[in-house]
Protein backbone atom coordinates (compact mmCIF):
# COMPACT_ATOMS: atom_id res chain seq x y z
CA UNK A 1 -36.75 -29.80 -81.40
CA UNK A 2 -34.61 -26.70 -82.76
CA UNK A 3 -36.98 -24.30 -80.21
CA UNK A 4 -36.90 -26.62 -77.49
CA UNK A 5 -32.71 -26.56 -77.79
CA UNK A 6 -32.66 -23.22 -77.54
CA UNK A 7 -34.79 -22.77 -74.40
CA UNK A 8 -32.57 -25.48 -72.85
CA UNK A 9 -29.53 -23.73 -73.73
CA UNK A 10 -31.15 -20.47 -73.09
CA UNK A 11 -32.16 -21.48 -69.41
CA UNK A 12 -28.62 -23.19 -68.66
CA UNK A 13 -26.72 -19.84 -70.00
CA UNK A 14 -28.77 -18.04 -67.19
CA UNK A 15 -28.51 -20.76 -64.57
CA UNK A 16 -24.47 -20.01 -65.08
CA UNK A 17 -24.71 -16.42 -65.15
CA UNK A 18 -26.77 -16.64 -61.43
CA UNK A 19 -24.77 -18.95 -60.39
CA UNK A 20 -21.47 -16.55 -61.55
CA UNK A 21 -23.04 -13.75 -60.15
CA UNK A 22 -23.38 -15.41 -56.67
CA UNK A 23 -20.33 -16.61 -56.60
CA UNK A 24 -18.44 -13.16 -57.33
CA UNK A 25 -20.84 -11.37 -54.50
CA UNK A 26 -20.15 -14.14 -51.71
CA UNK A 27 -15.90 -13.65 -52.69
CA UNK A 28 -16.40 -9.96 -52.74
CA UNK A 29 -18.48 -9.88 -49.09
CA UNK A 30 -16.02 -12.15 -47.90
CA UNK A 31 -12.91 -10.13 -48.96
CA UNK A 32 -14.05 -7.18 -47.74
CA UNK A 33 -15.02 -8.50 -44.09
CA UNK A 34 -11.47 -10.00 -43.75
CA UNK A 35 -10.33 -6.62 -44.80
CA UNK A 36 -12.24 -4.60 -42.20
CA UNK A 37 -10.93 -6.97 -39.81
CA UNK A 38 -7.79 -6.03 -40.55
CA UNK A 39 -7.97 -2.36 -40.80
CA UNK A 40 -9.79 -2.82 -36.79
CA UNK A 41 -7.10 -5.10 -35.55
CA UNK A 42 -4.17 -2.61 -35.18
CA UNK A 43 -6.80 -0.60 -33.22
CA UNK A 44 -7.30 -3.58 -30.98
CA UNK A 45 -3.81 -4.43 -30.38
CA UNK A 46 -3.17 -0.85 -29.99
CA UNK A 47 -5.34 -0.70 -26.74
CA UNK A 48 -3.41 0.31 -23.57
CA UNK A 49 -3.31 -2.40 -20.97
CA UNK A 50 -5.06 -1.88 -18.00
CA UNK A 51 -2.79 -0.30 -15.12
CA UNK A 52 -2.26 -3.10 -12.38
CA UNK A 53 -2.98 -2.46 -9.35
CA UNK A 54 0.07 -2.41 -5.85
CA UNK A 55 -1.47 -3.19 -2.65
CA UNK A 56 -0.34 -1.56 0.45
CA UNK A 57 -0.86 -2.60 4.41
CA UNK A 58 -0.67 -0.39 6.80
CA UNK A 59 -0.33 -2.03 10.71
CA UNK A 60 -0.15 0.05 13.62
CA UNK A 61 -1.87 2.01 16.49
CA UNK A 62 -4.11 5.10 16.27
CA UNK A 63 -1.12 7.10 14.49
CA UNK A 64 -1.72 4.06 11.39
CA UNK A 65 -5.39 4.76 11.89
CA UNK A 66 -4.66 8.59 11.61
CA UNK A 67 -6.25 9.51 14.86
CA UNK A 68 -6.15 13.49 14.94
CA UNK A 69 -6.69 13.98 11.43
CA UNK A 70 -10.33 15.05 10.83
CA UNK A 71 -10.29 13.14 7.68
CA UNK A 72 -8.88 9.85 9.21
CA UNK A 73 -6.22 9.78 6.12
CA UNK A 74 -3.21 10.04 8.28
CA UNK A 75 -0.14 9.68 7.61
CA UNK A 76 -0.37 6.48 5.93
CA UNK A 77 -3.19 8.24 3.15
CA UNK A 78 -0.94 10.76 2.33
CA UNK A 79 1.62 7.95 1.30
CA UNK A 80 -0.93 6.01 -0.84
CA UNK A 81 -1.61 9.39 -2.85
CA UNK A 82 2.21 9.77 -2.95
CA UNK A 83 2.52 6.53 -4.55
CA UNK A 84 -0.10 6.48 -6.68
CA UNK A 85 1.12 9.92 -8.47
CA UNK A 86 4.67 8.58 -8.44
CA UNK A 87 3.72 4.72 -9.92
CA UNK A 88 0.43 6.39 -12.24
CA UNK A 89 -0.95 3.37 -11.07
CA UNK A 90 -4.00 2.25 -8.44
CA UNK A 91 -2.94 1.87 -5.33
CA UNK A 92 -5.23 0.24 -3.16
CA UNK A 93 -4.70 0.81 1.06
CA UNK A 94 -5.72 -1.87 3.59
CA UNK A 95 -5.54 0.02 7.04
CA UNK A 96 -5.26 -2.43 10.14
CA UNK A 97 -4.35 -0.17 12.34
CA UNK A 98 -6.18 0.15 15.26
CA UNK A 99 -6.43 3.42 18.28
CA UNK A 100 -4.46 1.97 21.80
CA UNK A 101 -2.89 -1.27 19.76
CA UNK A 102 0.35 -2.55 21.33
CA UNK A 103 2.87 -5.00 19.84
CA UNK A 104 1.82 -7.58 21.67
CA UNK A 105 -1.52 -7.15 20.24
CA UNK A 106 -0.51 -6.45 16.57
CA UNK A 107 1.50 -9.95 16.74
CA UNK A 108 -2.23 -11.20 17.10
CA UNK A 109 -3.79 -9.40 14.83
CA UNK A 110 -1.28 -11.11 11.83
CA UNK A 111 -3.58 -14.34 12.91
CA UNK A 112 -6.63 -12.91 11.70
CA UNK A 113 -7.52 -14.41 8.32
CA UNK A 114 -8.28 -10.75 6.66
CA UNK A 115 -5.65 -9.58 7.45
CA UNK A 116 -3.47 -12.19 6.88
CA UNK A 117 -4.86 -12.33 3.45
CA UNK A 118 -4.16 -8.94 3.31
CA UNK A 119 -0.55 -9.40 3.98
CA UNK A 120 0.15 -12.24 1.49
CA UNK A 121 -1.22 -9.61 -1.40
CA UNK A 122 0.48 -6.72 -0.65
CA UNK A 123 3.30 -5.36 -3.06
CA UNK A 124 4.26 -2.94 0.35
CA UNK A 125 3.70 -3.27 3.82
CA UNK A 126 4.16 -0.22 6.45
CA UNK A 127 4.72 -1.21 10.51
CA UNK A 128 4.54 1.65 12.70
CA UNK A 129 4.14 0.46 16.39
CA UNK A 130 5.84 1.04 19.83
CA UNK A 131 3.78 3.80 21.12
CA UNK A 132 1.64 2.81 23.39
CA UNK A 133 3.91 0.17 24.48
CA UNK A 134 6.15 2.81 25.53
CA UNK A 135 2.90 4.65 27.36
CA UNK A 136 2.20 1.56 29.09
CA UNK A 137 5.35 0.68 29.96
CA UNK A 138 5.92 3.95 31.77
CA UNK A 139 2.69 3.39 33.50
CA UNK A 140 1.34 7.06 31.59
CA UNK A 141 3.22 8.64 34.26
CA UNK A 142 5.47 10.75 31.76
CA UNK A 143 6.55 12.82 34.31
CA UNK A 144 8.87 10.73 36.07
CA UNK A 145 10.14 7.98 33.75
CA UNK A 146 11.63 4.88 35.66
CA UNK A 147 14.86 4.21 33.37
CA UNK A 148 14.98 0.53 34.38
CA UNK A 149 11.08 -0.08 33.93
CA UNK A 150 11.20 1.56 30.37
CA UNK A 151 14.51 -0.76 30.01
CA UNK A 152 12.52 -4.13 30.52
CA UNK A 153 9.78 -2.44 27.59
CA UNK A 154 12.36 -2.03 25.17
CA UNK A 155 13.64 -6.01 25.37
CA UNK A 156 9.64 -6.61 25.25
CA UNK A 157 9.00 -4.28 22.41
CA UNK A 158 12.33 -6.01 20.70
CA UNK A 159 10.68 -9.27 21.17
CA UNK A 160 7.41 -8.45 19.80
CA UNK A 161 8.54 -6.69 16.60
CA UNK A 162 11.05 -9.51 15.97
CA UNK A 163 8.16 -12.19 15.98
CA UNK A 164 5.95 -9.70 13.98
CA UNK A 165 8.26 -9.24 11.01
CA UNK A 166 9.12 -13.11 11.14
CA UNK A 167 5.14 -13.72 10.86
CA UNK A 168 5.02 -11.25 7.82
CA UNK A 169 7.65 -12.55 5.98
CA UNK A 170 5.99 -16.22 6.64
CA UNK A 171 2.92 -14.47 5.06
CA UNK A 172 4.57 -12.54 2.23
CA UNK A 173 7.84 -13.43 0.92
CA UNK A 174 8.23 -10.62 -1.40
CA UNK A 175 6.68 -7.23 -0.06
CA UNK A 176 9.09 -4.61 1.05
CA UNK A 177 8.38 -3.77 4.71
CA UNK A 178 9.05 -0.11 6.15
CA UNK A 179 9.57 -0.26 9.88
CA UNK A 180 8.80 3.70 11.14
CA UNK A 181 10.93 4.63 14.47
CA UNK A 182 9.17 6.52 17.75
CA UNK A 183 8.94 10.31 17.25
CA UNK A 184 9.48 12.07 20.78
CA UNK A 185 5.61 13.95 21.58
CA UNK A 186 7.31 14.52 25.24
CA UNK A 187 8.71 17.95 24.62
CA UNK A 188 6.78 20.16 26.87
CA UNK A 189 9.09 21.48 30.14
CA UNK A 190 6.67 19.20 32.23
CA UNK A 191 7.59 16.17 30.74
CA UNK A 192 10.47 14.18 32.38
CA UNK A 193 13.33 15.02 29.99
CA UNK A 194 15.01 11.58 30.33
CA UNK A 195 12.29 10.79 27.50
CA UNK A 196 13.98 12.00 24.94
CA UNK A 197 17.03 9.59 25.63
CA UNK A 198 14.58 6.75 26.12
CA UNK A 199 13.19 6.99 22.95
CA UNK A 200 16.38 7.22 20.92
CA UNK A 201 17.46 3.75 22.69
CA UNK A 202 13.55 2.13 22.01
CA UNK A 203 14.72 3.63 18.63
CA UNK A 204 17.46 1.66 18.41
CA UNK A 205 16.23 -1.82 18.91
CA UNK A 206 13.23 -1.15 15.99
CA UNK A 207 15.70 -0.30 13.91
CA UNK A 208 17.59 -3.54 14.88
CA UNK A 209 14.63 -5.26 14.29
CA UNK A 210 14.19 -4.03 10.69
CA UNK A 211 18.01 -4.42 9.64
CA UNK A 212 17.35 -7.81 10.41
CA UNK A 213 14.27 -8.02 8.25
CA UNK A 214 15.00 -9.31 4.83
CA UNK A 215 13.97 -6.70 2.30
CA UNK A 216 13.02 -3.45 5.15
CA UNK A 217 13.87 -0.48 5.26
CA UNK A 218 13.70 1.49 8.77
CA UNK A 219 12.48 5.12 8.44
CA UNK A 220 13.40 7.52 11.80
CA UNK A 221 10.46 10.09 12.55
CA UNK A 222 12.14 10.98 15.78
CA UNK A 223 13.60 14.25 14.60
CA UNK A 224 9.88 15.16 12.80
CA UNK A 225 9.14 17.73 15.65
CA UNK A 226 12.04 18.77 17.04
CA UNK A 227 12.63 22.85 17.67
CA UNK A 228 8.72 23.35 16.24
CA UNK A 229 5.83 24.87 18.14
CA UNK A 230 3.85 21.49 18.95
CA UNK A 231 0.16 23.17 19.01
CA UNK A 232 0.99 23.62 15.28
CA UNK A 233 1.27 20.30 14.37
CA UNK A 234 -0.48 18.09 16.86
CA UNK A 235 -4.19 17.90 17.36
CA UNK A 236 -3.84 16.74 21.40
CA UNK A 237 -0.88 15.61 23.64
CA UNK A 238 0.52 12.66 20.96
CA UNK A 239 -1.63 12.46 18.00
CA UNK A 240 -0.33 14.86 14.65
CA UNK A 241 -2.83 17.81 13.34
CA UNK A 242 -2.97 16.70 9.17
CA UNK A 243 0.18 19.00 9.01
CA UNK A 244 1.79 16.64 11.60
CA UNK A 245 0.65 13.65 9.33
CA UNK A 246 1.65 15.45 6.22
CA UNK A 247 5.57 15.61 8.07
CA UNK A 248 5.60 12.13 8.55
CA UNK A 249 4.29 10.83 5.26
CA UNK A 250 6.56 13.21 3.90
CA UNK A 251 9.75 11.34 5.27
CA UNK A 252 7.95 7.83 4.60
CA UNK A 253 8.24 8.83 0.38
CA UNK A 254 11.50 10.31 0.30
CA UNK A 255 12.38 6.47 1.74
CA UNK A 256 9.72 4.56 -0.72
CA UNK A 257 11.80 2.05 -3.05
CA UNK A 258 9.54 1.39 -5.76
CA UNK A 259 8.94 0.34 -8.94
């Protein structure tokens, strides 16, 4: 009985010392997990958010489109790179605009579901129309403008813009919208010089139109290419050479409100 005791107590004593053993590993594993954890969470927390993006929409004609530059960045390109130096953030362009688009036709284009889409995202919205209203409206005779035909154009153009910017502040409540003026590409002595007075009083009613725009900012380009040699910055009779572009987008930042 005495040797059969001492097995018993001899097999218990190393039961316990297993079992001790076990449990001081399991604690020590344990405690030094929670510890790495720990020492990796700073790290984690530490981690630089990822920039947000600001979308921009450009709507226009041909000189949104950046007709003339070989690249097709015009002027509205240049801005986005502007911004996205200035902001250090990515700023993603949706271009709408379209070669020979009128307001008329630009009013329309706010219906299509892309773009309207498109609108109701952006962070900044760019208008830069009137153009070819203006060409139509003088019949592309530039030669001899008829003052009270390019008087009935203006009202029209007034119209259009007025319903455009109410449509894109149905769409987007927030977005700040910059409203670019005509820039005179009549300058040549062939040209009827009664343009450049037309397009100061077209010129007029956009900017109308944007001071009653909640939240827009109207940007004049019509000085842009005054007193320079035009073959240097235009690629045909209207459309800017990516120096003309550069001019204009330019102007557009040194206006830019943003945050």
């Amino acid at each position: 009985m005495g040797n059969r005791k001492k097995v018993i107590y001899l097999l218990g004593a190393v039961v316990l010392v297993t079992a001790l053993f076990f449990i001081f590993y399991f604690v020590k594993e344990y405690s030094g997990d929670q510890g790495s954890e720990h020492r990796k969470s700073p790290q984690v927390q530490g981690k630089e958010p990822r920039p947000k993006q600001i979308r921009i929409v450009a709507l226009g004609d041909s000189l949104t489109y950046g007709r003339g530059d070989p690249k097709r960045k015009g002027y509205i390109g240049l801005v986005r790179q502007g911004m996205q130096r200035e902001l250090k953030r990515p700023v993603v362009l949706n271009n709408y605009g379209i070669s020979g688009q009128r307001s008329d036709q630009l009013y329309k284009q706010l219906s299509n579901g892309m773009v309207s889409r498109s609108v109701h995202q952006a962070n900044y919205i760019f208008l830069f129309i009137g153009t070819n209203d203006y060409r139509k409206t003088a019949g592309w005779n530039f030669r001899n403008i008829n003052q009270q035909e390019m008087a009935i154009g203006q009202k029209m153009l007034y119209s259009n813009l007025g319903k455009i910017t109410k449509k894109l502040r149905q769409q987007n409540k927030r977005a700040h919208i910059y409203i670019l003026g005509l820039y005179n590409p009549y300058t040549e002595n062939f040209y009827d010089a009664v343009s450049a007075q037309v397009i100061k009083k077209w010129n007029i009613s956009i900017q109308e139109i944007s001071e009653k725009t909640p939240n827009s900012t109207y940007i004049s380009t019509y000085e842009l290419f005054n007193g320079i040699p035009k073959r240097e910055y235009f690629s045909d009779a209207i459309h800017p050479n990516p120096r003309g572009y550069y001019l204009i987008a330019q102007r557009v930042i040194g206006e830019l409100k943003i945050r």
